[in-house]
C-alpha atoms as a PDB file:
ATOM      1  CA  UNK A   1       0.000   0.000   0.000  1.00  0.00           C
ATOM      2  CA  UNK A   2       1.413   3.499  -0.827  1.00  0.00           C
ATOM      3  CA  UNK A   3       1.451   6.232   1.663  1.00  0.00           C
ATOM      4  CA  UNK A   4       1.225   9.546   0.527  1.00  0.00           C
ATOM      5  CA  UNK A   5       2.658  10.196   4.319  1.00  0.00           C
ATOM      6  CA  UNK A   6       6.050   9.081   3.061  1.00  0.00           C
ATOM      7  CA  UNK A   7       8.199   9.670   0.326  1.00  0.00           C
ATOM      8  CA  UNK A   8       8.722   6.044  -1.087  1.00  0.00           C
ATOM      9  CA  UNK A   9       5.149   6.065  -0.830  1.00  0.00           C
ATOM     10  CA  UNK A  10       4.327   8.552  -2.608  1.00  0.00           C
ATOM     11  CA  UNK A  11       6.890   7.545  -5.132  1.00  0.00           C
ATOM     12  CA  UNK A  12       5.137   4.279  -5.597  1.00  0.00           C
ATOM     13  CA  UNK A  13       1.834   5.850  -6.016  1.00  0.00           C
ATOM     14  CA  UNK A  14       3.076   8.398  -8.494  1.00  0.00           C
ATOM     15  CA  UNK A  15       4.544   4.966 -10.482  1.00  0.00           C
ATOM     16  CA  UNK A  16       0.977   3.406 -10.316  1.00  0.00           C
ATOM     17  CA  UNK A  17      -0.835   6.208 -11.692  1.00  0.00           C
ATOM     18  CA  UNK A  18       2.033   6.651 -14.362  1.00  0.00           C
ATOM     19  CA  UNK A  19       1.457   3.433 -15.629  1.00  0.00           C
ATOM     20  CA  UNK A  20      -2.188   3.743 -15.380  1.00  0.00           C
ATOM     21  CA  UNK A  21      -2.031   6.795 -17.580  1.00  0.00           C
ATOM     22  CA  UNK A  22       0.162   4.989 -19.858  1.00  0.00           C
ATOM     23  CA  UNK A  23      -1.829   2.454 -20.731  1.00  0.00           C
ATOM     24  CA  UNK A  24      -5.115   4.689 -20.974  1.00  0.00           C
ATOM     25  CA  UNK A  25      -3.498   6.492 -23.695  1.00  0.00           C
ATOM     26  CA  UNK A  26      -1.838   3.450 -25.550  1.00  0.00           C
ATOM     27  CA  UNK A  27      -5.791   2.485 -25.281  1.00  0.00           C
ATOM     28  CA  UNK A  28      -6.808   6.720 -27.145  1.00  0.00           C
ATOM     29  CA  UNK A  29      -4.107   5.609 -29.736  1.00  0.00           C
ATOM     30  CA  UNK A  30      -5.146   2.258 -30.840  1.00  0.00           C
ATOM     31  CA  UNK A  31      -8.975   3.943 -30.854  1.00  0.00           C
ATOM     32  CA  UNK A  32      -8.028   6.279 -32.575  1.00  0.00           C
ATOM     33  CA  UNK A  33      -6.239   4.329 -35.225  1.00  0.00           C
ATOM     34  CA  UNK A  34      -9.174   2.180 -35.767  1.00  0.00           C
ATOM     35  CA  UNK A  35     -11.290   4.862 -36.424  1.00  0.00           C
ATOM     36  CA  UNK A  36      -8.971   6.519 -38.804  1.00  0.00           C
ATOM     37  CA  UNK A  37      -9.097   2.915 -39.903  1.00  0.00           C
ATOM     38  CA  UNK A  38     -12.744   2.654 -40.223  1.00  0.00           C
ATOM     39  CA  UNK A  39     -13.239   5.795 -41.582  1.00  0.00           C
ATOM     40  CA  UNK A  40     -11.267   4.603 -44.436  1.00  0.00           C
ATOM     41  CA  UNK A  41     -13.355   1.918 -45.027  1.00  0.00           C
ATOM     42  CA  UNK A  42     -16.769   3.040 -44.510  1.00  0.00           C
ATOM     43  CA  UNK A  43     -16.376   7.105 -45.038  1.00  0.00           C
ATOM     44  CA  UNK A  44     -15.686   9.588 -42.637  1.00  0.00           C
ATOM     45  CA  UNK A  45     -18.827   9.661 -40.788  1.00  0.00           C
ATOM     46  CA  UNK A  46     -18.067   5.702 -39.818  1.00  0.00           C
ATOM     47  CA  UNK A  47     -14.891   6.649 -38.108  1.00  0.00           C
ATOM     48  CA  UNK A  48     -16.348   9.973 -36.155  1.00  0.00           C
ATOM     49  CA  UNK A  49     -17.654   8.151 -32.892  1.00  0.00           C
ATOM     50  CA  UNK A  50     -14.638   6.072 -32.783  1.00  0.00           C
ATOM     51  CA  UNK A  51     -12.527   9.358 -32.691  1.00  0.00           C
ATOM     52  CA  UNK A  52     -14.953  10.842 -30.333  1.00  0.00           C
ATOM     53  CA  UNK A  53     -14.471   7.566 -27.844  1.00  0.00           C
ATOM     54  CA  UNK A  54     -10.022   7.786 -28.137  1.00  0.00           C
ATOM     55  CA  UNK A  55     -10.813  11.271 -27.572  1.00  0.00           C
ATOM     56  CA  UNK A  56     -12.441  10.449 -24.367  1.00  0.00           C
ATOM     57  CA  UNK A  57      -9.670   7.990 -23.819  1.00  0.00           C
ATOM     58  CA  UNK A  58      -6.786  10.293 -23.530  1.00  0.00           C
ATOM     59  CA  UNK A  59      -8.836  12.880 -22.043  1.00  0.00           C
ATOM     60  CA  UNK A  60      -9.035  10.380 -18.969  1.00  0.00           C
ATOM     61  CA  UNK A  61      -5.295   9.321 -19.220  1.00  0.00           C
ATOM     62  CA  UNK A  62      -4.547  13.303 -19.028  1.00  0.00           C
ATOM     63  CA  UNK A  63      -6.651  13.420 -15.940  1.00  0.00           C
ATOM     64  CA  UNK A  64      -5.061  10.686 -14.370  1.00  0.00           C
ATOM     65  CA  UNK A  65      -1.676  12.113 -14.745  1.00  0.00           C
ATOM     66  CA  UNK A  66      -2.774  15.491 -13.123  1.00  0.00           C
ATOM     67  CA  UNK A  67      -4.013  13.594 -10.355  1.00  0.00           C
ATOM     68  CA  UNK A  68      -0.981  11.709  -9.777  1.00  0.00           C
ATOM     69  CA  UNK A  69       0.843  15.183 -10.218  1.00  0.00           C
ATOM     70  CA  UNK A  70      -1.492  17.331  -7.304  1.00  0.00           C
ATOM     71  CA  UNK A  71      -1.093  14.434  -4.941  1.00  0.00           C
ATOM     72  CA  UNK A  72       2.648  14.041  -5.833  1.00  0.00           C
ATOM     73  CA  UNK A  73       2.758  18.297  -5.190  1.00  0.00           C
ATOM     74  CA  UNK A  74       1.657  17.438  -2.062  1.00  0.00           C
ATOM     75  CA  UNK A  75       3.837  15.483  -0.912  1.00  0.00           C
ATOM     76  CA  UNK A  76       6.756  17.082  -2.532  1.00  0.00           C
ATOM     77  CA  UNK A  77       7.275  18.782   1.246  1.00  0.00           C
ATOM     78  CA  UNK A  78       8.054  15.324   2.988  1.00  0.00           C
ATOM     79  CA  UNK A  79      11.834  15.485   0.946  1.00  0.00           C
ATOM     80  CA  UNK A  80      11.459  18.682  -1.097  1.00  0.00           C
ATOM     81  CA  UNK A  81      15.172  17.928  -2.017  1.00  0.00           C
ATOM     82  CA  UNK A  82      15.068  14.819  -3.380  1.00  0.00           C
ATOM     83  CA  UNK A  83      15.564  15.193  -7.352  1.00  0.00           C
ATOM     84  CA  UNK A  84      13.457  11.855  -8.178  1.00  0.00           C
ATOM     85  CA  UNK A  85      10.490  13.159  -6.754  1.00  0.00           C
ATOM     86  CA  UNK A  86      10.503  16.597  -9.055  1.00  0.00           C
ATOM     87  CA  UNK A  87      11.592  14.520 -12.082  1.00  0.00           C
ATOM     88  CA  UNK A  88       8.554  12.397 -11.493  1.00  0.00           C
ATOM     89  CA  UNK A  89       6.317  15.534 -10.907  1.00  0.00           C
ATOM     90  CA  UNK A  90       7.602  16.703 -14.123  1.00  0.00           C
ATOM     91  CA  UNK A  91       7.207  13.014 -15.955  1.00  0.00           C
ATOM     92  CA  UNK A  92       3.414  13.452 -14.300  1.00  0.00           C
ATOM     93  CA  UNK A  93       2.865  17.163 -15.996  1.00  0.00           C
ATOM     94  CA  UNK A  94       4.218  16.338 -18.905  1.00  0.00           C
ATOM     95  CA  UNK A  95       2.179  13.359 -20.151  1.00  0.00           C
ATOM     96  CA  UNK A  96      -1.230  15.804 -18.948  1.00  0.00           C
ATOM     97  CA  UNK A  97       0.217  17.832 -21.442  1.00  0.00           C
ATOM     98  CA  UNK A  98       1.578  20.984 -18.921  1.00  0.00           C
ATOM     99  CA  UNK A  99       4.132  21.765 -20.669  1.00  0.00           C
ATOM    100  CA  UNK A 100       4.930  24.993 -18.544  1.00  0.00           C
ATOM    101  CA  UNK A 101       4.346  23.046 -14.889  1.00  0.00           C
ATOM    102  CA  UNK A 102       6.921  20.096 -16.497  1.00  0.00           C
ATOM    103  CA  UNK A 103       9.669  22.552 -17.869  1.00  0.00           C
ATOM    104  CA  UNK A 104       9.474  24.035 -14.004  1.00  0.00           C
ATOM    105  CA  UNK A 105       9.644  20.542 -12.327  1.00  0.00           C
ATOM    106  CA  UNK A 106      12.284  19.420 -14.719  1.00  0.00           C
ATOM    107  CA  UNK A 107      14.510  22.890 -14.084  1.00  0.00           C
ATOM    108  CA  UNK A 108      14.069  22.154 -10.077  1.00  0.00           C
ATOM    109  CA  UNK A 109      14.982  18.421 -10.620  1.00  0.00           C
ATOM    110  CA  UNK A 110      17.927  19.038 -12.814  1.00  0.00           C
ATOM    111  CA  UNK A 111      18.870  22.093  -9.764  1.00  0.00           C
ATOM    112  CA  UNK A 112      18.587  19.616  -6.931  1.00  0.00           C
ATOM    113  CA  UNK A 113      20.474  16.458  -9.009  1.00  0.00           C
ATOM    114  CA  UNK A 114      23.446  19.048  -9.514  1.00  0.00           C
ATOM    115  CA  UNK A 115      23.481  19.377  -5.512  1.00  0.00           C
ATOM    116  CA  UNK A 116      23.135  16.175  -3.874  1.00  0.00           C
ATOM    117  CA  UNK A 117      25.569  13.297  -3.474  1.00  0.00           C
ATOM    118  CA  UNK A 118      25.909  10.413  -5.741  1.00  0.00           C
ATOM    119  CA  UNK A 119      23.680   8.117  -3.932  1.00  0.00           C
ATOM    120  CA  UNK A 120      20.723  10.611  -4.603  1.00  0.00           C
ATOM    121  CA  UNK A 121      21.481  11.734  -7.737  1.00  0.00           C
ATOM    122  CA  UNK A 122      18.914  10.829 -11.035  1.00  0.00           C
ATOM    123  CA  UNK A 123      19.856   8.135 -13.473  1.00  0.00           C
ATOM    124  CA  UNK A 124      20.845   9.076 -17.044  1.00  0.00           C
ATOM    125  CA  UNK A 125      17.556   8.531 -18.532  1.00  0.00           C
ATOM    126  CA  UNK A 126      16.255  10.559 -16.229  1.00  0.00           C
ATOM    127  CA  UNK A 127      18.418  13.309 -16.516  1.00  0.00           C
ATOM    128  CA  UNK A 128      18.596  13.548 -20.236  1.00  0.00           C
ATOM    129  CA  UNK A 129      14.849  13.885 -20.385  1.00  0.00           C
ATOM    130  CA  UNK A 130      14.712  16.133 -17.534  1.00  0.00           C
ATOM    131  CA  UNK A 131      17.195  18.235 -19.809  1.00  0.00           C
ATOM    132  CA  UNK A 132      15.022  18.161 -22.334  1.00  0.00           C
ATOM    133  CA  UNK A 133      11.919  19.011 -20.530  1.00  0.00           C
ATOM    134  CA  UNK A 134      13.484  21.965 -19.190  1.00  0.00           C
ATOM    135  CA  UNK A 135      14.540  23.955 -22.370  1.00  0.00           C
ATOM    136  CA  UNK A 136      12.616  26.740 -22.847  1.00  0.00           C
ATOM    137  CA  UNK A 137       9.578  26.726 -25.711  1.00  0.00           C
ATOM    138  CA  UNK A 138      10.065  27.516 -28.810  1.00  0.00           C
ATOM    139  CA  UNK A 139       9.511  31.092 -29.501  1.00  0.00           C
ATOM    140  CA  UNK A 140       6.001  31.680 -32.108  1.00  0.00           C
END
């Protein structure tokens, strides 16, 4: 059972409703490729309800992650200097598709990695899309 009272716990429940989230979307993407699929087929109007149900889909996978991002926020206070924790915040923000509250997560987790010792510090992965994450937009 994870405990949002704790970090580990938190951690753990952050990595449940990732995965969650995950697969809710893989579901929006197949959906949605069967209705691009079907609208093929049959004509356009065919594949409109299918498109209308991924749509749904990935609206609930985006809801998911904010979820697991406001309880992860809150518990962000229990070991606000742990780098794993923002990197998963920003892992969280980004799949809802905040681009603004990732880039910010990423920056802090990238700023906290740089200052604690080795033991604590993020894996590569991790860092190089936290890196990523935390360049500015692109200017319109």
């Amino acid at each position: 059972d994870a405990n949002l009272a704790d970090p580990q716990g938190a951690v753990q429940l952050t990595q449940a409703r990732l995965r969650i989230g995950q697969r809710m979307a893989q579901v929006a993407d197949l959906l949605a490729k069967a209705a691009v699929g079907e609208a093929m087929q049959k004509g356009a109007a065919d594949g409109g309800r299918s498109l209308a149900i991924a749509a749904k889909w990935r609206e609930l996978a985006e809801k998911h992650f904010k979820q697991g991002a406001d309880e992860l926020e809150k518990a962000l206070p229990l070991d606000p200097t742990n780098p794993e924790m923002h990197f998963r915040l920003a892992r969280l923000l980004y799949e809802a598709r905040d681009l603004d509250g990732a880039r910010a997560a990423a920056a802090e987790a990238l700023r906290l990695d740089a200052r604690v010792g080795r033991a604590r510090r993020l894996p590569s992965p991790q860092r190089e899309l936290a890196e990523e994450w935390s360049r500015p937009a692109p200017r319109k």
